[in-house]
PDB file of N, CA and C in Angstrom:
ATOM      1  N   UNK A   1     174.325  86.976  54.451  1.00  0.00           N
ATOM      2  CA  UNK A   1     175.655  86.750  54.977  1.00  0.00           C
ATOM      3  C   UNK A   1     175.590  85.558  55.919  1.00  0.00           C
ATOM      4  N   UNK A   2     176.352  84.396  55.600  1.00  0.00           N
ATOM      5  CA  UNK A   2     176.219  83.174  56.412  1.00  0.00           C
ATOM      6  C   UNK A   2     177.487  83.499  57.533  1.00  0.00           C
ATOM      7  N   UNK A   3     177.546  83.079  58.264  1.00  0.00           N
ATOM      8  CA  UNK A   3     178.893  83.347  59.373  1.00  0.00           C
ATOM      9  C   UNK A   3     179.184  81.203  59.285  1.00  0.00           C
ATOM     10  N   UNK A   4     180.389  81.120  59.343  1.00  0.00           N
ATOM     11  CA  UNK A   4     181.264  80.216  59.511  1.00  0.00           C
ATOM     12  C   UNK A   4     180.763  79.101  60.582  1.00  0.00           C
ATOM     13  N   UNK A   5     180.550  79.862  61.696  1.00  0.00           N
ATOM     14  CA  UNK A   5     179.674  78.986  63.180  1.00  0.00           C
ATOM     15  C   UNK A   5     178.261  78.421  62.691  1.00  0.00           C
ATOM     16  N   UNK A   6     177.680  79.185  62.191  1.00  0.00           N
ATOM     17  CA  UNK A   6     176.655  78.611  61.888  1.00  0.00           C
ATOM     18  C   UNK A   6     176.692  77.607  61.196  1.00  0.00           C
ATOM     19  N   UNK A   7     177.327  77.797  60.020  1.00  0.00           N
ATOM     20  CA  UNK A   7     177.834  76.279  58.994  1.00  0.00           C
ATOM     21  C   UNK A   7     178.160  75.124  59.547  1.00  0.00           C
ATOM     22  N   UNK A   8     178.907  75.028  60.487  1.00  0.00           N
ATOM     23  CA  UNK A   8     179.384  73.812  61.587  1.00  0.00           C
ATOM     24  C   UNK A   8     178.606  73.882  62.334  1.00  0.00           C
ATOM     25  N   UNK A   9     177.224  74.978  62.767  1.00  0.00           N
ATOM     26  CA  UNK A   9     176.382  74.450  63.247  1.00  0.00           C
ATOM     27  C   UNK A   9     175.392  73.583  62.583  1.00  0.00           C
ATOM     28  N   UNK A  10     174.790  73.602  61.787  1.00  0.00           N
ATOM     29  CA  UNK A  10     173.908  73.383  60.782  1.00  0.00           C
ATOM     30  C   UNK A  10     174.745  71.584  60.200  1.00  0.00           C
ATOM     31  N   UNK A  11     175.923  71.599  60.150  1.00  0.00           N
ATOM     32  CA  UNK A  11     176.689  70.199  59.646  1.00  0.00           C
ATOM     33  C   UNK A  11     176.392  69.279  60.930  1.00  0.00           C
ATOM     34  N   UNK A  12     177.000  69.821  62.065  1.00  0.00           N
ATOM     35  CA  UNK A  12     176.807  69.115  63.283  1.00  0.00           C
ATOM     36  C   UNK A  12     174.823  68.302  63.517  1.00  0.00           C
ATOM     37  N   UNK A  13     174.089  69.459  63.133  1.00  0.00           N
ATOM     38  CA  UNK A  13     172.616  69.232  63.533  1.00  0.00           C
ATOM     39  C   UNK A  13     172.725  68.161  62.302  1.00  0.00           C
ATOM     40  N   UNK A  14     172.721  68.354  61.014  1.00  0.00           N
ATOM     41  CA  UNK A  14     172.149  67.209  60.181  1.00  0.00           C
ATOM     42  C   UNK A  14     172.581  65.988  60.266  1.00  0.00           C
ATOM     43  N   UNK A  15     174.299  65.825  60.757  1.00  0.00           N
ATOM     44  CA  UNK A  15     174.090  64.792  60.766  1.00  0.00           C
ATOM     45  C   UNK A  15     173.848  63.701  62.136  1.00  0.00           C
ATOM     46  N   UNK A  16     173.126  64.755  63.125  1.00  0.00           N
ATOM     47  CA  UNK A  16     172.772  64.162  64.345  1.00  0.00           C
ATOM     48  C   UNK A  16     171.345  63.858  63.419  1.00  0.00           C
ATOM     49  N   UNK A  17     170.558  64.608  62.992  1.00  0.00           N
ATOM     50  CA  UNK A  17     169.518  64.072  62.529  1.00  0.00           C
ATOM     51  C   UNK A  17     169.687  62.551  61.624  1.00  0.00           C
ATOM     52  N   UNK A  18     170.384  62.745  60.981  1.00  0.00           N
ATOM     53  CA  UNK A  18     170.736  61.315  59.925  1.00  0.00           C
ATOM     54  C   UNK A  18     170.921  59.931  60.519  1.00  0.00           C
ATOM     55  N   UNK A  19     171.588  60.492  62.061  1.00  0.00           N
ATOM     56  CA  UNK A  19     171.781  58.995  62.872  1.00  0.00           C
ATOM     57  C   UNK A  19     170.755  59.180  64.176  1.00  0.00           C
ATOM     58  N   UNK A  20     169.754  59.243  63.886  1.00  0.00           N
ATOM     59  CA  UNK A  20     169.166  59.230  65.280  1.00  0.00           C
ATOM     60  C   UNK A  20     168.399  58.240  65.387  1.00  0.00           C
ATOM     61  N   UNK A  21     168.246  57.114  64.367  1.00  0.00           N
ATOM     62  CA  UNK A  21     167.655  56.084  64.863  1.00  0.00           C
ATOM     63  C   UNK A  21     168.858  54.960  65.196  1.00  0.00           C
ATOM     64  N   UNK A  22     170.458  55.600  65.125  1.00  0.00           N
ATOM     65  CA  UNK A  22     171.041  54.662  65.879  1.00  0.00           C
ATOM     66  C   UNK A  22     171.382  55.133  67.383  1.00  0.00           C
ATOM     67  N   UNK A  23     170.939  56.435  67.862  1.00  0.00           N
ATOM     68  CA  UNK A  23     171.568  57.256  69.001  1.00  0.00           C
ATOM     69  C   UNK A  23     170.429  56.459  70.117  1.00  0.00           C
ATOM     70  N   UNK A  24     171.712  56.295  71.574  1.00  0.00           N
ATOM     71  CA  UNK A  24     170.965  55.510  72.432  1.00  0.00           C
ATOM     72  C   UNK A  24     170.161  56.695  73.106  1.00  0.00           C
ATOM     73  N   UNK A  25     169.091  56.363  73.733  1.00  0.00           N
ATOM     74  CA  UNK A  25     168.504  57.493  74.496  1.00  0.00           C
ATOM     75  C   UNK A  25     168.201  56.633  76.169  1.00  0.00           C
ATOM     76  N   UNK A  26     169.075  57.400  77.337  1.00  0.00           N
ATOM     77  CA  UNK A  26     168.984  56.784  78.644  1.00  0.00           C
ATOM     78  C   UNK A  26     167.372  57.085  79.141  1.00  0.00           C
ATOM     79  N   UNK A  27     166.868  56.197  79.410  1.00  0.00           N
ATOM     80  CA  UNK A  27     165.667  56.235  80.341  1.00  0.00           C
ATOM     81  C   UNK A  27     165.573  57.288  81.347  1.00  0.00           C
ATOM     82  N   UNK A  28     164.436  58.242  81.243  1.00  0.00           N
ATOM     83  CA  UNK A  28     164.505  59.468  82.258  1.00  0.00           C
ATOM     84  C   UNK A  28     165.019  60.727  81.478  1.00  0.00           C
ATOM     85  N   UNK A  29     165.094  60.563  80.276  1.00  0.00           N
ATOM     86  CA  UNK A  29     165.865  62.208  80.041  1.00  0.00           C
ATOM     87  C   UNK A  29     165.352  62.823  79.966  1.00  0.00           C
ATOM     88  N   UNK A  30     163.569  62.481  79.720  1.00  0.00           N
ATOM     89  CA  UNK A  30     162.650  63.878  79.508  1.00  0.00           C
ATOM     90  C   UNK A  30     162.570  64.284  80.505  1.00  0.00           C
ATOM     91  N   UNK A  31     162.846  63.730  82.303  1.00  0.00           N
ATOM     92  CA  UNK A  31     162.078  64.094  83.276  1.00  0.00           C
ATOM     93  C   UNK A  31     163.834  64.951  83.278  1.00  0.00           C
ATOM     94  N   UNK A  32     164.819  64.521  82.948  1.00  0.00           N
ATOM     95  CA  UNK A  32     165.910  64.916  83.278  1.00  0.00           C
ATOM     96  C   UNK A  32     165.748  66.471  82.713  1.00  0.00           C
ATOM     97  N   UNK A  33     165.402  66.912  81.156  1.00  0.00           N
ATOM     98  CA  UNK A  33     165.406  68.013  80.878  1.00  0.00           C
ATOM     99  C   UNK A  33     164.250  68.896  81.212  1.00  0.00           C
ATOM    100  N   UNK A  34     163.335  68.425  81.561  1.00  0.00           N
ATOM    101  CA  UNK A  34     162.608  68.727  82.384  1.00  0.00           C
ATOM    102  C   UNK A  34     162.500  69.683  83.570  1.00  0.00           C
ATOM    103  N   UNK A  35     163.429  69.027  84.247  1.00  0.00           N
ATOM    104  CA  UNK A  35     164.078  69.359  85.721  1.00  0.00           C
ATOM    105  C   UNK A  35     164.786  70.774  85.349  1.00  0.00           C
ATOM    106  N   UNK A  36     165.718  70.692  84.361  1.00  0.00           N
ATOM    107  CA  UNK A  36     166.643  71.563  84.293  1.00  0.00           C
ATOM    108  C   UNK A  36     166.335  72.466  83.413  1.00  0.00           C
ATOM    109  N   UNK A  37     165.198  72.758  82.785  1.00  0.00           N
ATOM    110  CA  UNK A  37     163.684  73.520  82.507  1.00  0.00           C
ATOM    111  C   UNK A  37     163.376  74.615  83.460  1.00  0.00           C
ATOM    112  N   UNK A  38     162.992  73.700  84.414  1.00  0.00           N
ATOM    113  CA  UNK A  38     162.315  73.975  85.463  1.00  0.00           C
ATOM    114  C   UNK A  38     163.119  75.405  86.124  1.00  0.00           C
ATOM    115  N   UNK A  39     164.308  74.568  86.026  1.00  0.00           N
ATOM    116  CA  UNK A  39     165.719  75.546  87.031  1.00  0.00           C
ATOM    117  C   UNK A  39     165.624  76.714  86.799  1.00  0.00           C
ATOM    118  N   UNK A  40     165.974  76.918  85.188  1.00  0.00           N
ATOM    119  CA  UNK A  40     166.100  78.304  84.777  1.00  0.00           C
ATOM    120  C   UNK A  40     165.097  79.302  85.690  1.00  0.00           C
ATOM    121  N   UNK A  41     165.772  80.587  85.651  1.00  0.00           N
ATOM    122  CA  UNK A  41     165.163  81.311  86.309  1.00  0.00           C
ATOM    123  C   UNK A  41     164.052  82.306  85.516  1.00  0.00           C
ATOM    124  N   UNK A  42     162.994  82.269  85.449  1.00  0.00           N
ATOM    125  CA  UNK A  42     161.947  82.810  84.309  1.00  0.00           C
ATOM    126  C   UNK A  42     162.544  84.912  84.608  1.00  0.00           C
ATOM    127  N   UNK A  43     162.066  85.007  83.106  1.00  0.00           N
ATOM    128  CA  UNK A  43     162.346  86.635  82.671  1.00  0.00           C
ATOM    129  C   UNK A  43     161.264  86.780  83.706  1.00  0.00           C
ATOM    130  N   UNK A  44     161.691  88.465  84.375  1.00  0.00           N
ATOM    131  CA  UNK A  44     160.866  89.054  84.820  1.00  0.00           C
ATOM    132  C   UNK A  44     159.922  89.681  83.625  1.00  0.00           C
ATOM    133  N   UNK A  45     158.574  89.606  83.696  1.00  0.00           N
ATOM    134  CA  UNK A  45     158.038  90.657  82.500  1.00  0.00           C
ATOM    135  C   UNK A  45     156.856  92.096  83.172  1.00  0.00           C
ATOM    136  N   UNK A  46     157.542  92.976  83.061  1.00  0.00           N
ATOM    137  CA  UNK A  46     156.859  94.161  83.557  1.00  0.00           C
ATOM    138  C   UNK A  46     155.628  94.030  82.587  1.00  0.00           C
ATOM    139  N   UNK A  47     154.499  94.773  83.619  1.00  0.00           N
ATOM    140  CA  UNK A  47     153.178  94.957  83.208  1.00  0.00           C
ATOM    141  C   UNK A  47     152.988  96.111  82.666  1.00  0.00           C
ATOM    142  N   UNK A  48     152.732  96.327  81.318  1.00  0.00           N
ATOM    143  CA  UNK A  48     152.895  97.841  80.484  1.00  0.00           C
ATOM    144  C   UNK A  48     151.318  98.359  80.604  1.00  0.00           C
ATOM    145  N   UNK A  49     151.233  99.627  80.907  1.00  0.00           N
ATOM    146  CA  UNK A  49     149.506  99.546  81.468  1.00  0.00           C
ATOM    147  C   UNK A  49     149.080  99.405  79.911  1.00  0.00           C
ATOM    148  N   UNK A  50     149.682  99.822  78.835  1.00  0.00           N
ATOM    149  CA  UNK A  50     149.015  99.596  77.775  1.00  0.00           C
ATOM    150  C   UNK A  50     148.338  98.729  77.223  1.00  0.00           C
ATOM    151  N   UNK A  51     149.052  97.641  77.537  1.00  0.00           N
ATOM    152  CA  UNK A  51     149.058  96.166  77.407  1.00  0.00           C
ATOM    153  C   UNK A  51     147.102  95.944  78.245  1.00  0.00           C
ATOM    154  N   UNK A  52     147.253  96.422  79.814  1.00  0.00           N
ATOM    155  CA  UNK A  52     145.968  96.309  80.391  1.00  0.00           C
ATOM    156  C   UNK A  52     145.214  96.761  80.086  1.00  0.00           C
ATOM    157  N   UNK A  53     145.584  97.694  79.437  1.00  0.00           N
ATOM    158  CA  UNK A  53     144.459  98.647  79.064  1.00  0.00           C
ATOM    159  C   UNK A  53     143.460  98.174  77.322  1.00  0.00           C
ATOM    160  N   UNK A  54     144.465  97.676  76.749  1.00  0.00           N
ATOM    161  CA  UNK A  54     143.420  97.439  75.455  1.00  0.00           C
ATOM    162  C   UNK A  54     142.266  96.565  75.467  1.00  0.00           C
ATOM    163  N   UNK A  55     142.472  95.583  76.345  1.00  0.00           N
ATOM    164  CA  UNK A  55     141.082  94.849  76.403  1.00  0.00           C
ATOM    165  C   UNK A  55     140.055  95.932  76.784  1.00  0.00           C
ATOM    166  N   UNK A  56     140.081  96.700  77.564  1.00  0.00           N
ATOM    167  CA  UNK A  56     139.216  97.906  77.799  1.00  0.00           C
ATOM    168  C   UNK A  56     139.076  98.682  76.743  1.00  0.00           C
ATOM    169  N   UNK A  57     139.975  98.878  75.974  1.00  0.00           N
ATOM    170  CA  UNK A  57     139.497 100.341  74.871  1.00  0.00           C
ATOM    171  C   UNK A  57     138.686  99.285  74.389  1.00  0.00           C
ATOM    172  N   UNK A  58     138.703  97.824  73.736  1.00  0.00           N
ATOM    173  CA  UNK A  58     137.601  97.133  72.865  1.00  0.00           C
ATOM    174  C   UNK A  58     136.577  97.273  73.296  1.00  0.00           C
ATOM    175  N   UNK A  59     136.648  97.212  74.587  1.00  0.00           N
ATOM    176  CA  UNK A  59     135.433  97.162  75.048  1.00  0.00           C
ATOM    177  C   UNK A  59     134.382  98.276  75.219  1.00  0.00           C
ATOM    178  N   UNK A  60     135.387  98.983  75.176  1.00  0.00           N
ATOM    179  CA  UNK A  60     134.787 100.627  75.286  1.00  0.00           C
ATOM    180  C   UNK A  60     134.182 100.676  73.842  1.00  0.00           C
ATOM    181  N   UNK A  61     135.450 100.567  72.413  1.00  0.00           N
ATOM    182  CA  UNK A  61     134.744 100.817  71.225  1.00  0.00           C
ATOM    183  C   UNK A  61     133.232  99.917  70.977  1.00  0.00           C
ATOM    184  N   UNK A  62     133.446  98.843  71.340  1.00  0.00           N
ATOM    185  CA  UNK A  62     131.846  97.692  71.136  1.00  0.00           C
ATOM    186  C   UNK A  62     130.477  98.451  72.085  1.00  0.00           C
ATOM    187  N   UNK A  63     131.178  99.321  73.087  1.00  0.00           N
ATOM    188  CA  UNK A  63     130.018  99.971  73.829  1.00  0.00           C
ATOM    189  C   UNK A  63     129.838 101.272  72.774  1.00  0.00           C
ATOM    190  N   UNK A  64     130.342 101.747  72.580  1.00  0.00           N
ATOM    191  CA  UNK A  64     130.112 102.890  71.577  1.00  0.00           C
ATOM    192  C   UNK A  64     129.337 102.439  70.275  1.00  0.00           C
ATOM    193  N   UNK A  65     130.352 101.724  70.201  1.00  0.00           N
ATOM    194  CA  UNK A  65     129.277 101.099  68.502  1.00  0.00           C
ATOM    195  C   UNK A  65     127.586 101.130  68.911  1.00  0.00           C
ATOM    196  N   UNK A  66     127.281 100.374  69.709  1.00  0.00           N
ATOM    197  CA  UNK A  66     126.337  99.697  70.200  1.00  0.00           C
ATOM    198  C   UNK A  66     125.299 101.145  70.723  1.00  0.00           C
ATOM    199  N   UNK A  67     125.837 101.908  71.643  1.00  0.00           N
ATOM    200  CA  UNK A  67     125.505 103.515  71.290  1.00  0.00           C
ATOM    201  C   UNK A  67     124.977 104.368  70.568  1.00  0.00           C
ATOM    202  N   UNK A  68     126.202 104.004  69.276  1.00  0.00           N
ATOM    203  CA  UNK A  68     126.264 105.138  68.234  1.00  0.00           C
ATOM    204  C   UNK A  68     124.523 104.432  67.491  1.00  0.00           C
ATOM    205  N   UNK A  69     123.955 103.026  67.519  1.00  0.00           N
ATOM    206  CA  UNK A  69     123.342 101.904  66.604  1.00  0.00           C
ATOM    207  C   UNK A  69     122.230 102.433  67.297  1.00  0.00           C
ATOM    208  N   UNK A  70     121.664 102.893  68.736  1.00  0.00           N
ATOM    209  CA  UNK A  70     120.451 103.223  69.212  1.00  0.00           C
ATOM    210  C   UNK A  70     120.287 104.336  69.232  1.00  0.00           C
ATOM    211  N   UNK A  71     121.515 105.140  69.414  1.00  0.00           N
ATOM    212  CA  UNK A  71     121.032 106.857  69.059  1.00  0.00           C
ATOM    213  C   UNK A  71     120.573 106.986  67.770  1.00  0.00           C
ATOM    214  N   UNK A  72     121.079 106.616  66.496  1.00  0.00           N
ATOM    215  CA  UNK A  72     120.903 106.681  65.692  1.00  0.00           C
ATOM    216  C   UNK A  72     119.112 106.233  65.141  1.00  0.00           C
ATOM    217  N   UNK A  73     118.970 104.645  65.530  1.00  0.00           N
ATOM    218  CA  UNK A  73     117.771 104.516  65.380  1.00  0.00           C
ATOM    219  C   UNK A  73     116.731 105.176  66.047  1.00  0.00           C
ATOM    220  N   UNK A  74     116.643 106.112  67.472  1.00  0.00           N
ATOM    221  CA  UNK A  74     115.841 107.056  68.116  1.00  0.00           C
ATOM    222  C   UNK A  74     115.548 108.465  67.143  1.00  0.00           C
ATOM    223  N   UNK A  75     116.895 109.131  66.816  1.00  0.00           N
ATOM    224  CA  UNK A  75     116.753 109.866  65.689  1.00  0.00           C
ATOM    225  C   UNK A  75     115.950 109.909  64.725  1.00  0.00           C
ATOM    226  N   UNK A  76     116.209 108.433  64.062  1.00  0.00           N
ATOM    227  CA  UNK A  76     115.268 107.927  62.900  1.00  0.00           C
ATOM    228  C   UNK A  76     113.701 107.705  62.847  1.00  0.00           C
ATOM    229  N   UNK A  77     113.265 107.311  64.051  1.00  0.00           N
ATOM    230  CA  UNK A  77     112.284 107.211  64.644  1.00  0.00           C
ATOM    231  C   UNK A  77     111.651 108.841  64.661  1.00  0.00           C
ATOM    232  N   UNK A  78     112.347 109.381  65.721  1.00  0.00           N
ATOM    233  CA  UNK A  78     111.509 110.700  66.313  1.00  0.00           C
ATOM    234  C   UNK A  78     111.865 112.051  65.245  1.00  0.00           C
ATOM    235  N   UNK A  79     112.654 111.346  64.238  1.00  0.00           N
ATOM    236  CA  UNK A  79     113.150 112.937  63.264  1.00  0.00           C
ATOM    237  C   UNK A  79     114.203 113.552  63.734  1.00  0.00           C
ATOM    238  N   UNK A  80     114.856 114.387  62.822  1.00  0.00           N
ATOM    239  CA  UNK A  80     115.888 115.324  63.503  1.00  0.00           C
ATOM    240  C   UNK A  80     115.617 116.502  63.784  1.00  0.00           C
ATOM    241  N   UNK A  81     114.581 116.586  64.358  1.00  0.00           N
ATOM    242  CA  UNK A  81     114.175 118.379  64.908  1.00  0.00           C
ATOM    243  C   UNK A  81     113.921 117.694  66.378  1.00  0.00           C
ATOM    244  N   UNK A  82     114.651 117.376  66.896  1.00  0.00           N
ATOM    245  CA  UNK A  82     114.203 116.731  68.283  1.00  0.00           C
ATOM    246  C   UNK A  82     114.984 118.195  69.374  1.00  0.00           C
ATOM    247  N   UNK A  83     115.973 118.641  68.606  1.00  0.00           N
ATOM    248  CA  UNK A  83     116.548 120.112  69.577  1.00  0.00           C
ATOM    249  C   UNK A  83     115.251 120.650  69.420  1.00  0.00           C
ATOM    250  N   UNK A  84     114.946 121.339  68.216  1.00  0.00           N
ATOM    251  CA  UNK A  84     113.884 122.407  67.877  1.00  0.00           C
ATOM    252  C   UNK A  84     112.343 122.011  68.850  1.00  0.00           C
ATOM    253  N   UNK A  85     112.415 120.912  69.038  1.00  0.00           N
ATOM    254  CA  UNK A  85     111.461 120.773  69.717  1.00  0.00           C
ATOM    255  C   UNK A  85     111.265 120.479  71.012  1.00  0.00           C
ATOM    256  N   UNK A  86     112.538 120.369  71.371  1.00  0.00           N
ATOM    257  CA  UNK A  86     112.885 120.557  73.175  1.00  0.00           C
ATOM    258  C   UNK A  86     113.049 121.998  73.405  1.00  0.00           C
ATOM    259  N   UNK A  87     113.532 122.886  72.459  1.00  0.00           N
ATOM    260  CA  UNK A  87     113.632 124.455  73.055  1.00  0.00           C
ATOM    261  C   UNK A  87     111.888 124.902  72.815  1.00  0.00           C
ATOM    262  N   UNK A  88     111.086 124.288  72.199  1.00  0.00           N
ATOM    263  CA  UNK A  88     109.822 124.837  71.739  1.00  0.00           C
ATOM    264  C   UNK A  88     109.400 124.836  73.311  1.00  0.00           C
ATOM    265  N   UNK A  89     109.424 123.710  73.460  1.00  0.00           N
ATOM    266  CA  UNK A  89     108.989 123.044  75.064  1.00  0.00           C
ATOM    267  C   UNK A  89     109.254 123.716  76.110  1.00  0.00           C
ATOM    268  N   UNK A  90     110.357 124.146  76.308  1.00  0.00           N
ATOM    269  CA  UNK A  90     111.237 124.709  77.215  1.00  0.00           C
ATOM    270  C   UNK A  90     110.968 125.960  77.363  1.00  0.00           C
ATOM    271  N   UNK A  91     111.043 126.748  76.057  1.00  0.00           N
ATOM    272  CA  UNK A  91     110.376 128.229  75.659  1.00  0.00           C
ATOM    273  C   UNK A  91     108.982 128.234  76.153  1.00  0.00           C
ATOM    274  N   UNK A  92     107.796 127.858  75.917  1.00  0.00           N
ATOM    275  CA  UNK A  92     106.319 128.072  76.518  1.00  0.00           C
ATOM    276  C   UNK A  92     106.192 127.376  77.724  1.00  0.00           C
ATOM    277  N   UNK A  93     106.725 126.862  78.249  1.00  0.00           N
ATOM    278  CA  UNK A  93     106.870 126.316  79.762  1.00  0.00           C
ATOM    279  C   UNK A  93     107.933 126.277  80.528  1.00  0.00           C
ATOM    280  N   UNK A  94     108.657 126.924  80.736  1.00  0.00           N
ATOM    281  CA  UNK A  94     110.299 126.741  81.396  1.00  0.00           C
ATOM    282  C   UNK A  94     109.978 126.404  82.507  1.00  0.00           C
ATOM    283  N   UNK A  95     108.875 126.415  83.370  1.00  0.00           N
ATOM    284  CA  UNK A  95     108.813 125.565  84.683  1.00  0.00           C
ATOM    285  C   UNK A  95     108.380 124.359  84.852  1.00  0.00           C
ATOM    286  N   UNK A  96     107.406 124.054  84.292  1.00  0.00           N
ATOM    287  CA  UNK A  96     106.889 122.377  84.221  1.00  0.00           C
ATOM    288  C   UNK A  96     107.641 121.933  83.263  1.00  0.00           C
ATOM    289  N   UNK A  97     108.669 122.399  82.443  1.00  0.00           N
ATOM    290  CA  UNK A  97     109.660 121.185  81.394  1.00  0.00           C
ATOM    291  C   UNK A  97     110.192 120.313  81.793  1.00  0.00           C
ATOM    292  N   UNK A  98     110.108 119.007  81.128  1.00  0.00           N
ATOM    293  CA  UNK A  98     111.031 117.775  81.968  1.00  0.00           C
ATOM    294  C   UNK A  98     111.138 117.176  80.519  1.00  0.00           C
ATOM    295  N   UNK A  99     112.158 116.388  80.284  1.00  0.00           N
ATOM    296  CA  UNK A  99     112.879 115.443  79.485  1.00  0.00           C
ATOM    297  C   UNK A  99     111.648 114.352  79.002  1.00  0.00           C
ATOM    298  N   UNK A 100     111.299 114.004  80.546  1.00  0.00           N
ATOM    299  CA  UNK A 100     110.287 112.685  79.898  1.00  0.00           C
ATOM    300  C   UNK A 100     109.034 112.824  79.398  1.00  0.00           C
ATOM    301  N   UNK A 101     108.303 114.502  79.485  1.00  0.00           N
ATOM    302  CA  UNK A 101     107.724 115.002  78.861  1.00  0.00           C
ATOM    303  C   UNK A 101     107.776 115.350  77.060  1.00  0.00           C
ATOM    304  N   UNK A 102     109.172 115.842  77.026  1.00  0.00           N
ATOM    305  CA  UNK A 102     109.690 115.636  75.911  1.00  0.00           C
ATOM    306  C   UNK A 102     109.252 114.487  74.377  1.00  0.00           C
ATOM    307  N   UNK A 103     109.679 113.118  75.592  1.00  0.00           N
ATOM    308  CA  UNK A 103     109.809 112.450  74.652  1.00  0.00           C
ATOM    309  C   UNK A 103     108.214 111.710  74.417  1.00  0.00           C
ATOM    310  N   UNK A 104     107.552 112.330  75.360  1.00  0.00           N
ATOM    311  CA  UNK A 104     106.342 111.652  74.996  1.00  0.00           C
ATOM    312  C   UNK A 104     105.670 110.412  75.641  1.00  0.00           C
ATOM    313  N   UNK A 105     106.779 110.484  76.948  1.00  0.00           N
ATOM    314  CA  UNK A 105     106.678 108.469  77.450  1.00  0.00           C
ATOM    315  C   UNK A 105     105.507 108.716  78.189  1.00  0.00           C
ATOM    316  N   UNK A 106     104.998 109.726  78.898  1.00  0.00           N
ATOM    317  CA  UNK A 106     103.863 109.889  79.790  1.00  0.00           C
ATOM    318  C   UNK A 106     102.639 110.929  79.280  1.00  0.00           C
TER     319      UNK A 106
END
């Protein structure tokens, strides 16, 4: 659906385009529109926390990824009986058990 205004808008623009290498242009108009650029009064734009917040969820998901990529390879490494073998631990020693015993680092 074309509306009527627009048509005489669109006639008016082309044939300003058609003569614009005879249209005078006064010295200063860029600084002139410029100025009156300037004037307007800018939109307020509220801060949506959502908006703040997504750079953080990426960042959160790239920490997870990165997570999910070393748990996984520890698994792979030490097997998946790594429960079964922390309760083994835990069961015949429940007082000297420690984690870093566990894994074997000492």
């Amino acid at each position: 659906m074309t509306y009527p205004k627009n048509d005489r808008m669109r006639e008016i623009l082309a044939a300003a385009y058609r003569k614009k290498e005879a249209a005078v242009v006064a010295d200063g108009w860029q600084q002139k529109v410029m100025i009156r650029i300037h004037a307007i009064p800018a939109l307020a734009r509220r801060a949506r926390l959502i908006d703040d917040l997504a750079g953080l969820s990426w960042r959160f998901a790239a920490a997870a990824c990165v997570l999910v990529l070393v748990l996984s390879a520890v698994a792979f490494q030490s097997g998946f009986q790594t429960e079964y073998e922390m309760a083994r631990l835990f069961i015949s020693d429940p007082l000297d058990f420690s984690l870093v015993q566990s894994m074997e680092i000492f």
